[in-house]
C-alpha atoms as a PDB file:
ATOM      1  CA  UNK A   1      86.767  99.142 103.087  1.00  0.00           C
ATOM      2  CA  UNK A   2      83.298  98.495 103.983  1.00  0.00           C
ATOM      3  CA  UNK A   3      80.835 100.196 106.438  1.00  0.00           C
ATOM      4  CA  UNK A   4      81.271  97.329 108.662  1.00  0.00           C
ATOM      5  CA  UNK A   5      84.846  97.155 108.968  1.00  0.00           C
ATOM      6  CA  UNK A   6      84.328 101.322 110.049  1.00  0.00           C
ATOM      7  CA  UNK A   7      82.147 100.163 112.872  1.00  0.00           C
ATOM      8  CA  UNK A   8      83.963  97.454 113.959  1.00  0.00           C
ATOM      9  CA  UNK A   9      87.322  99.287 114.167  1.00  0.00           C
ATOM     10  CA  UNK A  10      85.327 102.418 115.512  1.00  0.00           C
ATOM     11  CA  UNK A  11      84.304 100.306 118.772  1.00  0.00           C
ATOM     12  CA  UNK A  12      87.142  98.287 119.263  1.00  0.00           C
ATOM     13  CA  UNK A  13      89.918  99.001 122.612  1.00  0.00           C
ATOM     14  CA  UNK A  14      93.218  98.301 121.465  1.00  0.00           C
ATOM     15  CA  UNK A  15      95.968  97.226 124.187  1.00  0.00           C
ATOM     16  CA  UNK A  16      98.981  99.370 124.607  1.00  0.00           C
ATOM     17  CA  UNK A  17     102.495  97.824 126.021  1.00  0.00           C
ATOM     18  CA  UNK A  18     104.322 100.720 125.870  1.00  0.00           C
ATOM     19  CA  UNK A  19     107.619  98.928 126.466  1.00  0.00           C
ATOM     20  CA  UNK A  20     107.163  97.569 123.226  1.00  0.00           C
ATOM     21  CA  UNK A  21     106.430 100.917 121.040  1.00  0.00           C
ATOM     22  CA  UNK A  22     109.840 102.229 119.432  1.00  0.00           C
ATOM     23  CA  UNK A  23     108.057 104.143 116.291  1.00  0.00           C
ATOM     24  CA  UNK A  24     105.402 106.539 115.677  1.00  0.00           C
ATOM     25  CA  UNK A  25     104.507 107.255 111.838  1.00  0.00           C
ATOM     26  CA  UNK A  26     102.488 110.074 111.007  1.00  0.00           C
ATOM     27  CA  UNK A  27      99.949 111.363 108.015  1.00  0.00           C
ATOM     28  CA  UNK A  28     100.786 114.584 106.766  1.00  0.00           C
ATOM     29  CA  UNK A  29      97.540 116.426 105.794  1.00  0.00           C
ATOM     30  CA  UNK A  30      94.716 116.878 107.839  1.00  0.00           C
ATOM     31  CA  UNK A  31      97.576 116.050 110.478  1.00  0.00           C
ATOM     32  CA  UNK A  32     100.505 118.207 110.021  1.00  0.00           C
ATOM     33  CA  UNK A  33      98.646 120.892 107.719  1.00  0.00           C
ATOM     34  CA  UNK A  34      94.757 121.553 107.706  1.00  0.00           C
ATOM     35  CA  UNK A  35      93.261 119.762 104.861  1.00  0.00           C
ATOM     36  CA  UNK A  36      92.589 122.638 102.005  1.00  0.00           C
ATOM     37  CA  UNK A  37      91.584 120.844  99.229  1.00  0.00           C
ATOM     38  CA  UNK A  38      93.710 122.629  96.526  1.00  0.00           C
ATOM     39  CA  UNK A  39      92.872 120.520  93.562  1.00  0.00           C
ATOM     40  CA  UNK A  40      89.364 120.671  93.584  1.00  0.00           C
ATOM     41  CA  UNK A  41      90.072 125.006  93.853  1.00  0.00           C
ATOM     42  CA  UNK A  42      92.108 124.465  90.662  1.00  0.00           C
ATOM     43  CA  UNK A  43      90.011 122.542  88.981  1.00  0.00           C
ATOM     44  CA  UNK A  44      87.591 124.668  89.270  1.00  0.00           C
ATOM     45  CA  UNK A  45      89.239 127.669  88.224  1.00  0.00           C
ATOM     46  CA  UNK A  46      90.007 125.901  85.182  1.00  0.00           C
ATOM     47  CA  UNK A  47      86.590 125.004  84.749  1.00  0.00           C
ATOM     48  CA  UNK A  48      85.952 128.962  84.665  1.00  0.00           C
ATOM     49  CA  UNK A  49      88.967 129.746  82.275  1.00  0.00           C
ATOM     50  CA  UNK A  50      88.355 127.671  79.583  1.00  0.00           C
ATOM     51  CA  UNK A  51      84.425 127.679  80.118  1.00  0.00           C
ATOM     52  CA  UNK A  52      84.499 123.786  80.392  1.00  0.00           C
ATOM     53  CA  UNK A  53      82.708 121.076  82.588  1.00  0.00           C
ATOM     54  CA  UNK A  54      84.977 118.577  84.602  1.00  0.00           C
ATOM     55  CA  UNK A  55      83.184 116.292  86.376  1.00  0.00           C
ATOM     56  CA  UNK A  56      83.655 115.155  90.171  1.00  0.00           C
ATOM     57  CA  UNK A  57      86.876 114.008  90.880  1.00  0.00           C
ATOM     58  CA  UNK A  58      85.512 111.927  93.495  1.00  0.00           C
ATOM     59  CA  UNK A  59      83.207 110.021  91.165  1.00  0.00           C
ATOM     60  CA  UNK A  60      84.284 110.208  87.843  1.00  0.00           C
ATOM     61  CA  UNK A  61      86.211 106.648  86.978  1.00  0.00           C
ATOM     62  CA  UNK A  62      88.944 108.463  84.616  1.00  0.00           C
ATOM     63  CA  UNK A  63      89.346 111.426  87.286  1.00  0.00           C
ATOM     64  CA  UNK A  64      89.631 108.601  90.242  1.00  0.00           C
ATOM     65  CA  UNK A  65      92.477 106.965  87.972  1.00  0.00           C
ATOM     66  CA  UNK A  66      94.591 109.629  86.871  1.00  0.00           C
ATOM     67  CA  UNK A  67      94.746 110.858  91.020  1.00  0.00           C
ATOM     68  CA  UNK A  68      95.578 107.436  91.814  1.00  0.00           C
ATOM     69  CA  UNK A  69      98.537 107.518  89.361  1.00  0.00           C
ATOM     70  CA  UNK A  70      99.360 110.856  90.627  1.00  0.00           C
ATOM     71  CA  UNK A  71      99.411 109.687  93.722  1.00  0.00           C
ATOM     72  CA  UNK A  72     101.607 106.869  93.476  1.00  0.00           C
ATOM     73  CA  UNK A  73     104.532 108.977  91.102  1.00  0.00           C
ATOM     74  CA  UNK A  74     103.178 106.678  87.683  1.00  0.00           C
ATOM     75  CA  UNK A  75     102.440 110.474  86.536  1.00  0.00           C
ATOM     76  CA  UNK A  76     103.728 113.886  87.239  1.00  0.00           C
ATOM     77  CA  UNK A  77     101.340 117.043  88.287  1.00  0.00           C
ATOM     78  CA  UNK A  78     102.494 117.856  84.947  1.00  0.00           C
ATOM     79  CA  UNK A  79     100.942 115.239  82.644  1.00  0.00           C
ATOM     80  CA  UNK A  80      97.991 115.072  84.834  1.00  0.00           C
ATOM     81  CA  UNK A  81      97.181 118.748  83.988  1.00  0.00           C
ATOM     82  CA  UNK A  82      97.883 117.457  80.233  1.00  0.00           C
ATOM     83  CA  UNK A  83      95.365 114.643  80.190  1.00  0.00           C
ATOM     84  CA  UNK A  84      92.890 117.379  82.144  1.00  0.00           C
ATOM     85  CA  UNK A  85      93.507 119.281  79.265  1.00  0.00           C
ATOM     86  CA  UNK A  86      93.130 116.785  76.316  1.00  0.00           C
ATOM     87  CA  UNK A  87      90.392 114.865  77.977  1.00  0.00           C
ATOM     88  CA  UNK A  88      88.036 117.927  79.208  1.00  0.00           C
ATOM     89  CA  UNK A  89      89.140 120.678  76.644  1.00  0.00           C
ATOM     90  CA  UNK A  90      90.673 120.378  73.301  1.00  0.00           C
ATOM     91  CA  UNK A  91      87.656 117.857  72.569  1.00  0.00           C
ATOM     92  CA  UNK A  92      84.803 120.681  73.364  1.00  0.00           C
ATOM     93  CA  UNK A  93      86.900 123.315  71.093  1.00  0.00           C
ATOM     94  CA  UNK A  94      86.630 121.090  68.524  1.00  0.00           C
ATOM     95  CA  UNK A  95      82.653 120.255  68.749  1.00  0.00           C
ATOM     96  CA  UNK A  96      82.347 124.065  68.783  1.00  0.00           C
ATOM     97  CA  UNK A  97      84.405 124.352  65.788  1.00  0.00           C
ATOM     98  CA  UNK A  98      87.280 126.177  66.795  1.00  0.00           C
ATOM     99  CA  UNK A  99      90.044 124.998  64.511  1.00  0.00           C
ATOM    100  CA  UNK A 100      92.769 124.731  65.752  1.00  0.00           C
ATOM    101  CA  UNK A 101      91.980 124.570  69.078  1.00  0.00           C
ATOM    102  CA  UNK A 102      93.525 127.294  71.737  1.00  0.00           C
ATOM    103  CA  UNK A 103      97.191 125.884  72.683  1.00  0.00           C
ATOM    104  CA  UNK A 104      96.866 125.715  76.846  1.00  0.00           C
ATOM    105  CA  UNK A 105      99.825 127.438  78.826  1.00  0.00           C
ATOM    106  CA  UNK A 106     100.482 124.179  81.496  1.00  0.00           C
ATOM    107  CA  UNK A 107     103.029 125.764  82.629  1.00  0.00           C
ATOM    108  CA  UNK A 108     101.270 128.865  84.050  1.00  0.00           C
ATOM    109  CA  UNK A 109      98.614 126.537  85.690  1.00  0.00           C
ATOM    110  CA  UNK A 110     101.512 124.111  87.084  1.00  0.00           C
ATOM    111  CA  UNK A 111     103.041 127.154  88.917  1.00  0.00           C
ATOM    112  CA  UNK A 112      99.441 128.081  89.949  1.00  0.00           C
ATOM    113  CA  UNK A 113      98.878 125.008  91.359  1.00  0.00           C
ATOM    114  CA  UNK A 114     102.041 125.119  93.561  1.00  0.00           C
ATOM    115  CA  UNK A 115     101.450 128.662  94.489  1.00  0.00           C
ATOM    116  CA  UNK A 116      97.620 127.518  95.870  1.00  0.00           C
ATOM    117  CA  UNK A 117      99.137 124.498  97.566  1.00  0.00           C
ATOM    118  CA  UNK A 118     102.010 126.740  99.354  1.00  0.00           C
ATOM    119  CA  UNK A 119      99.885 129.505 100.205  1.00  0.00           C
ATOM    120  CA  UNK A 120      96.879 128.063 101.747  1.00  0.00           C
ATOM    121  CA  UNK A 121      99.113 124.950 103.545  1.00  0.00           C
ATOM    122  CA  UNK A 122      99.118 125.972 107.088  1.00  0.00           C
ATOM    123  CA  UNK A 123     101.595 123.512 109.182  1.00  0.00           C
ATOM    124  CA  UNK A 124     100.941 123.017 112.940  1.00  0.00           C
ATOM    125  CA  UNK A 125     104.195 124.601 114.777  1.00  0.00           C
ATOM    126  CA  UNK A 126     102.325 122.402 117.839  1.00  0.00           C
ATOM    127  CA  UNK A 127     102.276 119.582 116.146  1.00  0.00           C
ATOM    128  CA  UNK A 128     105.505 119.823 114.907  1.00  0.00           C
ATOM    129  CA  UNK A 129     106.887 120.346 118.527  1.00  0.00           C
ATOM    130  CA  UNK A 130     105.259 117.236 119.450  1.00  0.00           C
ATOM    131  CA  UNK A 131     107.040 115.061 116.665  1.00  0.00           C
ATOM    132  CA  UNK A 132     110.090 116.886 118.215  1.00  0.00           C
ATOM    133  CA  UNK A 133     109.333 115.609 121.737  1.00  0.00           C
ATOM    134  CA  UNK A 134     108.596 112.571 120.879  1.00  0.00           C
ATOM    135  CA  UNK A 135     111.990 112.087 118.991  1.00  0.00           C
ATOM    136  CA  UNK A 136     114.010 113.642 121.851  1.00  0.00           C
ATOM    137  CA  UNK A 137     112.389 110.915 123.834  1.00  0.00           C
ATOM    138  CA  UNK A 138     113.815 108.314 121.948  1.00  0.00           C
ATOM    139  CA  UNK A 139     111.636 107.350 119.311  1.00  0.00           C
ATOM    140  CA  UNK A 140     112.047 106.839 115.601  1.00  0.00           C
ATOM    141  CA  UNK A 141     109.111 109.570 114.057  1.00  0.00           C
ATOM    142  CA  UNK A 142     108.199 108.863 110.374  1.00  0.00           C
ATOM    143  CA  UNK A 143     106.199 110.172 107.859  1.00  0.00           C
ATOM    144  CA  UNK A 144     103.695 108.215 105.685  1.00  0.00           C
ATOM    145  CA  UNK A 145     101.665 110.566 103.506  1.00  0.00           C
ATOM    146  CA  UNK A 146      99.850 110.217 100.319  1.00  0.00           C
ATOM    147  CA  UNK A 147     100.757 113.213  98.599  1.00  0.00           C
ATOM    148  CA  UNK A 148     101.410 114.560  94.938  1.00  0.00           C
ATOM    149  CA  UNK A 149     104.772 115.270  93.412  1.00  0.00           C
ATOM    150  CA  UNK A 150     103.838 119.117  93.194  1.00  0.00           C
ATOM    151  CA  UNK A 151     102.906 119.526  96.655  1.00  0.00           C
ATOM    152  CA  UNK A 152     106.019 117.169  97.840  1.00  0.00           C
ATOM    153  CA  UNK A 153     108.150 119.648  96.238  1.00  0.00           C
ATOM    154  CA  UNK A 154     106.467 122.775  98.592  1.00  0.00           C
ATOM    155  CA  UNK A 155     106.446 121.082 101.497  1.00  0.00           C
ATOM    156  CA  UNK A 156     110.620 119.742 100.453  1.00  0.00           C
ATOM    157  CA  UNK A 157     111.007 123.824  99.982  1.00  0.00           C
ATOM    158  CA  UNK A 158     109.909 124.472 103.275  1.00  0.00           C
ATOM    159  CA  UNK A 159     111.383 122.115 105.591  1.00  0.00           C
ATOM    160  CA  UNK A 160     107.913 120.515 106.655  1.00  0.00           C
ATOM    161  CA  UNK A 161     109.829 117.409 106.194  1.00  0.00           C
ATOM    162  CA  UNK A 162     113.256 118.009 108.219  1.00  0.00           C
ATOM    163  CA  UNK A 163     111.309 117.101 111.560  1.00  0.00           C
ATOM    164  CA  UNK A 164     111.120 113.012 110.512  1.00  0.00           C
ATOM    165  CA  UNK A 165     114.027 110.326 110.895  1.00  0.00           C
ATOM    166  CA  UNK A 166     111.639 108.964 107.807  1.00  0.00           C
ATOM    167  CA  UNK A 167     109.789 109.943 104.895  1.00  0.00           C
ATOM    168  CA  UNK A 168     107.313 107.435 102.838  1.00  0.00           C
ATOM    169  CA  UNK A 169     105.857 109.110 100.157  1.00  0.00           C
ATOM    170  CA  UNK A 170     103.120 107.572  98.078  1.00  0.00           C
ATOM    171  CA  UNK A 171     104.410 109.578  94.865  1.00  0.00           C
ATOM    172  CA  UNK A 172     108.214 108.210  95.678  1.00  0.00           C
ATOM    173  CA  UNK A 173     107.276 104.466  96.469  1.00  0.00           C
ATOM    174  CA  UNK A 174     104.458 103.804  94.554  1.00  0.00           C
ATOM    175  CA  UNK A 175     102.081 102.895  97.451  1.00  0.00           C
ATOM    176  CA  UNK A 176      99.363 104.311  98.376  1.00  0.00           C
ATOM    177  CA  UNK A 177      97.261 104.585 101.323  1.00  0.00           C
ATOM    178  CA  UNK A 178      94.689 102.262 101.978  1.00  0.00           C
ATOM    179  CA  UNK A 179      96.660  99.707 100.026  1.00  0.00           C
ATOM    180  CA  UNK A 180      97.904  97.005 102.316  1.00  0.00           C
ATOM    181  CA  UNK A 181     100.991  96.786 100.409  1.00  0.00           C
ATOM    182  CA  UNK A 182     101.584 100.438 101.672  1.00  0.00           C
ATOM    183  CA  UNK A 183     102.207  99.537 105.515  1.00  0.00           C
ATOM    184  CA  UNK A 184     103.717  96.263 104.801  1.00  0.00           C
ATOM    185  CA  UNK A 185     106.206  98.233 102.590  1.00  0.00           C
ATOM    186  CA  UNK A 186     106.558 100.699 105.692  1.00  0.00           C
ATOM    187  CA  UNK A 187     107.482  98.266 107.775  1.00  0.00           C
ATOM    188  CA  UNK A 188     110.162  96.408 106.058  1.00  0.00           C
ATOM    189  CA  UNK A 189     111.779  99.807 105.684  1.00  0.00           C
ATOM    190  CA  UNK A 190     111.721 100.214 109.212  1.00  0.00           C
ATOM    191  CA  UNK A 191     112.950  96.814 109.641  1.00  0.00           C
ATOM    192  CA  UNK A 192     110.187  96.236 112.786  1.00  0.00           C
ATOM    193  CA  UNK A 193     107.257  94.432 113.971  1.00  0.00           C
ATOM    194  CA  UNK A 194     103.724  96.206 114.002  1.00  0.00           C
ATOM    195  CA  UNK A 195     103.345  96.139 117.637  1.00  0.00           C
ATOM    196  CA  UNK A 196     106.118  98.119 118.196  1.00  0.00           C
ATOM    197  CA  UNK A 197     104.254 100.844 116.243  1.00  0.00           C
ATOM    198  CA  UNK A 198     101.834 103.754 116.572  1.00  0.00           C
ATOM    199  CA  UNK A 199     100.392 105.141 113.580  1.00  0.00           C
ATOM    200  CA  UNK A 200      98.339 108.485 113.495  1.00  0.00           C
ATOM    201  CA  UNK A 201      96.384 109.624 110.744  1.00  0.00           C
ATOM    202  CA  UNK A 202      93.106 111.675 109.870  1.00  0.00           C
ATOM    203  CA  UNK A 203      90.950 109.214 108.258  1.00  0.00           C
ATOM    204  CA  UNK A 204      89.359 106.401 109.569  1.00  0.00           C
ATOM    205  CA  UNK A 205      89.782 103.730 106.298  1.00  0.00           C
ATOM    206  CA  UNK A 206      93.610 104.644 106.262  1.00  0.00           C
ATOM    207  CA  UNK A 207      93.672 103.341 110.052  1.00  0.00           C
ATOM    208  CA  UNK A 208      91.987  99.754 109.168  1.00  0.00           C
ATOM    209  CA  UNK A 209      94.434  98.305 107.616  1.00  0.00           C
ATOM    210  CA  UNK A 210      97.359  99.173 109.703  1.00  0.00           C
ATOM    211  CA  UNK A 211      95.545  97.975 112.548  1.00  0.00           C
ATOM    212  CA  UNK A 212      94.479  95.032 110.697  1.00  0.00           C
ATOM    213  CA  UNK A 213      98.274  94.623 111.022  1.00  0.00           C
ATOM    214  CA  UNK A 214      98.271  95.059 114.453  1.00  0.00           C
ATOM    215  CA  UNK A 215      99.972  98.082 114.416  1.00  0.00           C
ATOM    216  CA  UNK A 216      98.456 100.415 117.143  1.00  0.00           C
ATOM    217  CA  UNK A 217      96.270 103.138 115.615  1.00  0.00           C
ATOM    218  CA  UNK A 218      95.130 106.771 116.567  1.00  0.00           C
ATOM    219  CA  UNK A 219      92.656 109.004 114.649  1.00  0.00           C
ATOM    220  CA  UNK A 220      93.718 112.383 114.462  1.00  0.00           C
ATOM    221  CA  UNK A 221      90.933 114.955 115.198  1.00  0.00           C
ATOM    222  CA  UNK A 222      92.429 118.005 116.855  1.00  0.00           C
ATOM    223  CA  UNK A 223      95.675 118.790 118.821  1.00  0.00           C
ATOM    224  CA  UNK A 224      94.026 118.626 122.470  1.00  0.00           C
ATOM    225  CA  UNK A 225      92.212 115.248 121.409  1.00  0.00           C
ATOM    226  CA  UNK A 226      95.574 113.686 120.268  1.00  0.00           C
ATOM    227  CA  UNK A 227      97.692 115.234 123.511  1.00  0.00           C
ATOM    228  CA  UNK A 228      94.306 113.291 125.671  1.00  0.00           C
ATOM    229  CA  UNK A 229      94.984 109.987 123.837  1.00  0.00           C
ATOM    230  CA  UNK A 230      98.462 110.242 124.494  1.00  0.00           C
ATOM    231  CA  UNK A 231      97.560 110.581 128.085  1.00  0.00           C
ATOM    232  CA  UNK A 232      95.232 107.241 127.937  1.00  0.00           C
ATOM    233  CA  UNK A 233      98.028 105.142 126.382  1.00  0.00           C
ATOM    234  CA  UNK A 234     100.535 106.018 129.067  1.00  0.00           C
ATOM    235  CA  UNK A 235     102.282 108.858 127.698  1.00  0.00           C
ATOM    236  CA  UNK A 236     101.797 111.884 129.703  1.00  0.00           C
ATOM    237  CA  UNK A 237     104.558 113.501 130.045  1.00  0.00           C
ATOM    238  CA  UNK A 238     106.933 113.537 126.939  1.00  0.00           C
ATOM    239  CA  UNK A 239     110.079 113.709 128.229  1.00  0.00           C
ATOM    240  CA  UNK A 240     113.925 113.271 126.853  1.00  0.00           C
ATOM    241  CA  UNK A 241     114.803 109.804 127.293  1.00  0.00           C
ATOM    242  CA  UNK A 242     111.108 108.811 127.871  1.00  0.00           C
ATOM    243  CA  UNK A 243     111.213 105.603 126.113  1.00  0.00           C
ATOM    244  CA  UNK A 244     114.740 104.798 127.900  1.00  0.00           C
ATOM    245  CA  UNK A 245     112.691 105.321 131.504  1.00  0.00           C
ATOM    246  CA  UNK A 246     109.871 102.995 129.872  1.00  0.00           C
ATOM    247  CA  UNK A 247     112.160 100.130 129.180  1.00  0.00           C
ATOM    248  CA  UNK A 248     114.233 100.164 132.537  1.00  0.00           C
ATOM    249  CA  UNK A 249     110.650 100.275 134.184  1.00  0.00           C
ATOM    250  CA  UNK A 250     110.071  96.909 132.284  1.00  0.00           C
ATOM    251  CA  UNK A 251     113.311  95.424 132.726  1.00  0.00           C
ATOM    252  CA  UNK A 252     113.273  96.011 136.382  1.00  0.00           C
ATOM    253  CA  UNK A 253     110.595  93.733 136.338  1.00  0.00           C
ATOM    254  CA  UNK A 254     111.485  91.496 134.282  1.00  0.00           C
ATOM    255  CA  UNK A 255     114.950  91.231 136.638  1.00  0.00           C
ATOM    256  CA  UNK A 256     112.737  90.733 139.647  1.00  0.00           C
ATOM    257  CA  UNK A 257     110.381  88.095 137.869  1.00  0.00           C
ATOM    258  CA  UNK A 258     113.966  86.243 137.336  1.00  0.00           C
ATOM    259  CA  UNK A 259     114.915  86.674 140.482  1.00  0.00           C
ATOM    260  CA  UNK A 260     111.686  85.308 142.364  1.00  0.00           C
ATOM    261  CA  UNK A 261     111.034  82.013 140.335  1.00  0.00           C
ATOM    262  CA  UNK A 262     115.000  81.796 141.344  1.00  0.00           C
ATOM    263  CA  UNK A 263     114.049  81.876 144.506  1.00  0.00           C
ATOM    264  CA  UNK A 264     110.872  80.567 144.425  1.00  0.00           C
ATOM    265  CA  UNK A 265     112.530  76.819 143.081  1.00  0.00           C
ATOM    266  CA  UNK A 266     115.512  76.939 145.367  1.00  0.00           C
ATOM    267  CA  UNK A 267     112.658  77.304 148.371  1.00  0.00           C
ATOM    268  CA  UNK A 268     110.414  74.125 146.970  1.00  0.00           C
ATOM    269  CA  UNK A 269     114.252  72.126 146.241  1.00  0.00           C
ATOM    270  CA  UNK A 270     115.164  73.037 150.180  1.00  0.00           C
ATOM    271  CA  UNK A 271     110.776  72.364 151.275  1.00  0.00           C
ATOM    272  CA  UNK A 272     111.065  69.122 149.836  1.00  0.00           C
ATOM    273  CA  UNK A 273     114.490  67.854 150.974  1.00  0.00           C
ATOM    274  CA  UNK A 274     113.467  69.440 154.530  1.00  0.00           C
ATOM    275  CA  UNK A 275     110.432  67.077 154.613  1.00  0.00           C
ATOM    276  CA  UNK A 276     112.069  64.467 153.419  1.00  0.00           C
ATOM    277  CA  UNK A 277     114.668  63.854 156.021  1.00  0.00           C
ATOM    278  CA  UNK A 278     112.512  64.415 159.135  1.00  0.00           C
ATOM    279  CA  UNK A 279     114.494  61.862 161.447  1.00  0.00           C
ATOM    280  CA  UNK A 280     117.749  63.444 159.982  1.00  0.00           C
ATOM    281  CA  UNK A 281     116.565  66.926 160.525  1.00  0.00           C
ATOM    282  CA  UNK A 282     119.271  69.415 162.629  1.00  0.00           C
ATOM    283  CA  UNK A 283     119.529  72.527 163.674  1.00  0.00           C
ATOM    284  CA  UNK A 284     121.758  73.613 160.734  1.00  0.00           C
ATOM    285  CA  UNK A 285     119.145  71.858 158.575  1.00  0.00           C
ATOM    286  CA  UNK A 286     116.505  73.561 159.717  1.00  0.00           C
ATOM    287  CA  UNK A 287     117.966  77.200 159.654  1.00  0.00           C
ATOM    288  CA  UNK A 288     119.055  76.441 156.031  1.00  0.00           C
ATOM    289  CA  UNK A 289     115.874  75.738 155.168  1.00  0.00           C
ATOM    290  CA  UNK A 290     114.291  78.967 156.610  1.00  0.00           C
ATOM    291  CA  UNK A 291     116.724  80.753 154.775  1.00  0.00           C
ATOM    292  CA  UNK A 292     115.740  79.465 152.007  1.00  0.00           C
ATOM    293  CA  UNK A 293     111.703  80.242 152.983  1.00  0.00           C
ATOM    294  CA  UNK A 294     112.720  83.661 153.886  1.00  0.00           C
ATOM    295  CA  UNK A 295     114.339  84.937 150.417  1.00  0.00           C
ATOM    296  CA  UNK A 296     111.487  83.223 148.776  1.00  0.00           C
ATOM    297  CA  UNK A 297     109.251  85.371 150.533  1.00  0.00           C
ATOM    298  CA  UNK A 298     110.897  88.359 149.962  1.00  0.00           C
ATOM    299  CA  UNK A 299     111.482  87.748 146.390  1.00  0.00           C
ATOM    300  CA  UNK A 300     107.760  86.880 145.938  1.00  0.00           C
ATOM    301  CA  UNK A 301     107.345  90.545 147.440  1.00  0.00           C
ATOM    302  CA  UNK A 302     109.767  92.603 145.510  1.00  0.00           C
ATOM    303  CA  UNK A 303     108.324  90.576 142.433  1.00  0.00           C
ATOM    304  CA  UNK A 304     104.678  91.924 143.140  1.00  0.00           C
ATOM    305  CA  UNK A 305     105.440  95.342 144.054  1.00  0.00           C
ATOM    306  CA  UNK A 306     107.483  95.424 140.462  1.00  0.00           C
ATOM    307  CA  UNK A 307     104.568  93.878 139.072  1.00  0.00           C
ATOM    308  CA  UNK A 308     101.983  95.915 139.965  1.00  0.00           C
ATOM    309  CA  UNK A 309     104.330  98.960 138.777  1.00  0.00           C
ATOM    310  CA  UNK A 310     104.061  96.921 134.933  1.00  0.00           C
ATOM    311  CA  UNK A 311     100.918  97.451 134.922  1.00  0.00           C
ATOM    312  CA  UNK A 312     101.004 101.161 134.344  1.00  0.00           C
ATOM    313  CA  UNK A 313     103.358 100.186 130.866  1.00  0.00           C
ATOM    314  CA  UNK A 314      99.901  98.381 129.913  1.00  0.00           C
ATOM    315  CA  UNK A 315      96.873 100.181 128.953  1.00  0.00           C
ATOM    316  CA  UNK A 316      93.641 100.164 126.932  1.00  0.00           C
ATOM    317  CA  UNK A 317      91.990 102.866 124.545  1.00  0.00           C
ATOM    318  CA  UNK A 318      89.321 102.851 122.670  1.00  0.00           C
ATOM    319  CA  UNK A 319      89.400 103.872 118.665  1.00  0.00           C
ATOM    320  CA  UNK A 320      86.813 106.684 118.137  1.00  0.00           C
END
């Protein structure tokens, strides 16, 4: 994703019909739990262990590839601590001319790894109670998270997971996040349409594609900023059966949109006839006829009262 496409999405409003949402999918970390950045910690500590250098995982080409394949469940945390190993290690003992080189216990820095990841995960009980809420309210709450088998396992442990009526994990399906194919993949699951979707995650270039989509996006920042752009899209209050309220709201209107072009055709039909039979026109005629003026009338009102109340299921917010 370029610079560009961050700008333009940053500074776009999005329209909200909130008779239309039925899911909300969620990222996991930096959403659920505080980002904490456990693999780089490990890495390092390896790095001090076995007196080696491993480069940036953000930059390095092979380091890029082998989390992208962890990522997507093509390797386990397992064999990805075995190519660290071969690639960063076994190589420099033998340039030193140790012979054979020193046999590396994976297994001690697998369970390491999970201990980190368990220890320093914090999940938001508050967040947690939200994706409860929202659930209660009606809604179908999924999780989309690009995630490692290792730390899927300690969040599994834990429950972390229980909370969603779905779980799409990049290790499981073999998608990652920004990957178009991810959402699209999502979606067909879910067996919906992306406007009929609200998707909230951390990062900015995980957001362009679903909205791309048109599915409507949120960037996650804090708790209180989330709970405020709740607010903006209509949703103040989450309350059981909230999205059952939104939809009789709607159909209500719809009803009385039915109802006044009804009436609004029968009144033309009876105008027309009226004027067109002026020498034949009788008293009967005529009170039919203002019958016929009156519903109009008061189907044109009921229809603009109704419509006026539709326009608090539509809003706009801005993507910051």
């Amino acid at each position: 994703m370029s610079e560009k496409d961050l700008e333009a999405l940053a500074s776009e409003y999005q329209k909200v019909r909130l008779y239309k949402i039925k899911h909300f999918i969620f990222d996991f970390g930096g959403v659920l739990i505080e980002k904490a950045f456990v693999l780089k910690n490990l890495l390092s500590l390896i790095e001090q262990d076995f007196k080696i250098k491993i480069p940036d995982k953000d930059v390095d080409p092979y380091l890029k590839k082998l989390r992208r394949r962890l990522s997507s469940g093509i390797i386990s945390a397992k064999t990805f601590l075995n190519l660290i190993v071969e690639k960063y290690y076994y190589p420099f003992q033998k340039n030193n001319g140790a012979l054979p080189p020193k046999k590396v216990n994976i297994e001690y820095y697998l369970e390491l790894w999970f201990n980190l990841y368990t220890e320093v995960t914090n999940f938001s009980y508050k967040m947690a109670e939200i994706v409860e809420r929202l659930h209660k309210a009606g809604y179908i709450v999924s999780l989309m998270s690009n995630t490692y088998d290792i730390h899927a396992k300690s969040n599994e442990l834990r429950g972390f997971y229980d909370i969603f009526d779905n779980v799409f994990l990049s290790n499981e399906i073999g998608y990652i996040k920004p990957d178009m194919e991810k959402y699209k993949y999502v979606l067909k699951k879910l067996d919906t349409k992306p406007k009929k979707c609200v998707f909230i995650d951390d990062k900015m270039i995980n957001l362009i594609p679903a909205h791309q989509l048109g599915i409507i996006v949120i960037r996650f920042e804090s708790l209180e900023k989330f709970k405020q752009t709740l607010k903006e899209i209509g949703i103040k209050e989450i309350s059981p059966n909230l999205r059952k309220e939104i939809k009789k709201k709607y159909q209500q209107y719809k009803l009385k949109k039915k109802e006044y072009k009804k009436a609004k055709k029968a009144y033309k039909k009876a105008k027309k006839e009226y004027l067109h039979k002026k020498h034949k026109k009788s008293l009967k005629r005529r009170t039919e006829f203002q019958k016929k003026r009156l519903e109009y009338k008061k189907k044109k009102h009921e229809y603009k009262k109704q419509k006026e109340k539709k326009k608090e299921l539509i809003t706009e917010f801005k993507i910051e």
